[in-house]
PDB file of N, CA and C in Angstrom:
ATOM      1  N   UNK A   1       0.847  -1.201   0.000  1.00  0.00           N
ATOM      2  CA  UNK A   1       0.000   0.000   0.000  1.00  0.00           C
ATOM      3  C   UNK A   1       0.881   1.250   0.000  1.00  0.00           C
ATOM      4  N   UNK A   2       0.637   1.995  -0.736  1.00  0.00           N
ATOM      5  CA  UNK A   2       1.270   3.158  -1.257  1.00  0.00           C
ATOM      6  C   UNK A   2       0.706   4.474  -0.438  1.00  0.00           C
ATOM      7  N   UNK A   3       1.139   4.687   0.854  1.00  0.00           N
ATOM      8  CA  UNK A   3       1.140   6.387   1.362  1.00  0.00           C
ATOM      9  C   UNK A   3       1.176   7.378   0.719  1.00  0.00           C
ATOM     10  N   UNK A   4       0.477   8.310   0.715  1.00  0.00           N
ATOM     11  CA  UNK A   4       0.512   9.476  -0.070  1.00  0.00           C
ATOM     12  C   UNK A   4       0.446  11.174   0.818  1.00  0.00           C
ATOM     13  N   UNK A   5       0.475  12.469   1.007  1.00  0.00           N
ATOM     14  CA  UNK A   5      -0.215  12.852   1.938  1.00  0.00           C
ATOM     15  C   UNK A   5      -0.978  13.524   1.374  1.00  0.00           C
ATOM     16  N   UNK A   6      -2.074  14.058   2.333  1.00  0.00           N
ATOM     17  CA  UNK A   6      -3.313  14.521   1.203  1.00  0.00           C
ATOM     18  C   UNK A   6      -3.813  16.006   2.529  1.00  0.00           C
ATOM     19  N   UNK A   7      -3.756  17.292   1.942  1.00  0.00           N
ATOM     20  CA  UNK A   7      -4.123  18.036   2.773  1.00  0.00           C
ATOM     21  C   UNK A   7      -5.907  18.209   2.914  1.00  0.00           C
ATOM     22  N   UNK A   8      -6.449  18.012   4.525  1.00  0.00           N
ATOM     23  CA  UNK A   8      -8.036  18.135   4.342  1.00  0.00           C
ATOM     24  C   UNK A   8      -8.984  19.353   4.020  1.00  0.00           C
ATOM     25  N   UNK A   9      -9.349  19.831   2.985  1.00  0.00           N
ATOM     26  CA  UNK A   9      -9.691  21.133   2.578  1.00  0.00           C
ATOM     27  C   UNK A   9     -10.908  21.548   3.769  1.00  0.00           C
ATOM     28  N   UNK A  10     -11.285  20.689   4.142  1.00  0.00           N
ATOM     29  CA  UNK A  10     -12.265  21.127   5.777  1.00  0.00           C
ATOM     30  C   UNK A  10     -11.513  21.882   6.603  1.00  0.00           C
ATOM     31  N   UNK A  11     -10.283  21.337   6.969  1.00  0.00           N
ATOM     32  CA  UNK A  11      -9.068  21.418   7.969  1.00  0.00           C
ATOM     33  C   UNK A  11      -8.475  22.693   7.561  1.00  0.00           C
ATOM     34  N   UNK A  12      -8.628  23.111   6.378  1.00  0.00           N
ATOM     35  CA  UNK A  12      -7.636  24.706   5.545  1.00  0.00           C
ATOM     36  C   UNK A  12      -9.076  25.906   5.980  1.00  0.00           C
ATOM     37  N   UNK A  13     -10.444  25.158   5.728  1.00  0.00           N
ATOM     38  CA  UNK A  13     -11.570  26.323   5.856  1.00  0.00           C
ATOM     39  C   UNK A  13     -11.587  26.768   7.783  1.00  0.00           C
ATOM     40  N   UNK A  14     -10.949  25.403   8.298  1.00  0.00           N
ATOM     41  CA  UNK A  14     -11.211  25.850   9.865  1.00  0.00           C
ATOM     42  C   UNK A  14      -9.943  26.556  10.523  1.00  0.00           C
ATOM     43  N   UNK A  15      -9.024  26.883   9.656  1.00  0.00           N
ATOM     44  CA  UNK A  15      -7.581  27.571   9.957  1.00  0.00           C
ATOM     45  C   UNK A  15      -6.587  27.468  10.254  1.00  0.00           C
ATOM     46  N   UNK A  16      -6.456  25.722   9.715  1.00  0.00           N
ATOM     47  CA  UNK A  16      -4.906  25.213   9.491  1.00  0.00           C
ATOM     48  C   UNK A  16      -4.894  23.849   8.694  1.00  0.00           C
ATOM     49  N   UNK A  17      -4.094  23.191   8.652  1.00  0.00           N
ATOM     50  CA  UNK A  17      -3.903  22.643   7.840  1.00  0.00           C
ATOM     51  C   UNK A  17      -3.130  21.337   8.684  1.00  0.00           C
ATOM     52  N   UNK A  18      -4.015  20.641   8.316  1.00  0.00           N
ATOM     53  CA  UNK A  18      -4.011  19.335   8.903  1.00  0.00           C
ATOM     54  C   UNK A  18      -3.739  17.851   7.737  1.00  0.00           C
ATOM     55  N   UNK A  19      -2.886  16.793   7.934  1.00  0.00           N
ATOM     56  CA  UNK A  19      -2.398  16.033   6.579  1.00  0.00           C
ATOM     57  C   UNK A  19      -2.891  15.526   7.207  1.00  0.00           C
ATOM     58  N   UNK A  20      -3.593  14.434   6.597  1.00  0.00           N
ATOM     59  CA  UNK A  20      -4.425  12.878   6.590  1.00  0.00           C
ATOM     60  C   UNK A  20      -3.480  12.269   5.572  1.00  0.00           C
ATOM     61  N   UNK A  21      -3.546  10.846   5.652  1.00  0.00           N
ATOM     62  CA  UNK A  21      -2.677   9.995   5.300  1.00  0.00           C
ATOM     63  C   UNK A  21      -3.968   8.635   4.355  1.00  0.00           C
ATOM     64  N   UNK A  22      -3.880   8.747   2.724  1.00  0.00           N
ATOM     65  CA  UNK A  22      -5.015   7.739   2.345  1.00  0.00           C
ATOM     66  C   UNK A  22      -3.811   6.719   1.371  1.00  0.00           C
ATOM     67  N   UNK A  23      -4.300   6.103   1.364  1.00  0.00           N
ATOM     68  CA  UNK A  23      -3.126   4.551   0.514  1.00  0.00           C
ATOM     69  C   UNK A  23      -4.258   4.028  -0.320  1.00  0.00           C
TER      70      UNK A  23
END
């Protein structure tokens, strides 16, 4: 399974920026 990081555009509207991790 291949990690990628993926920023949550919910997480950018609530005022930071939070990486989630999807494979």
């Amino acid at each position: 399974m291949i990690m990628y990081p993926q920023i949550d555009p919910v997480a950018l509207n609530l005022g930071f920026a939070q990486i989630h991790w999807y494979g």
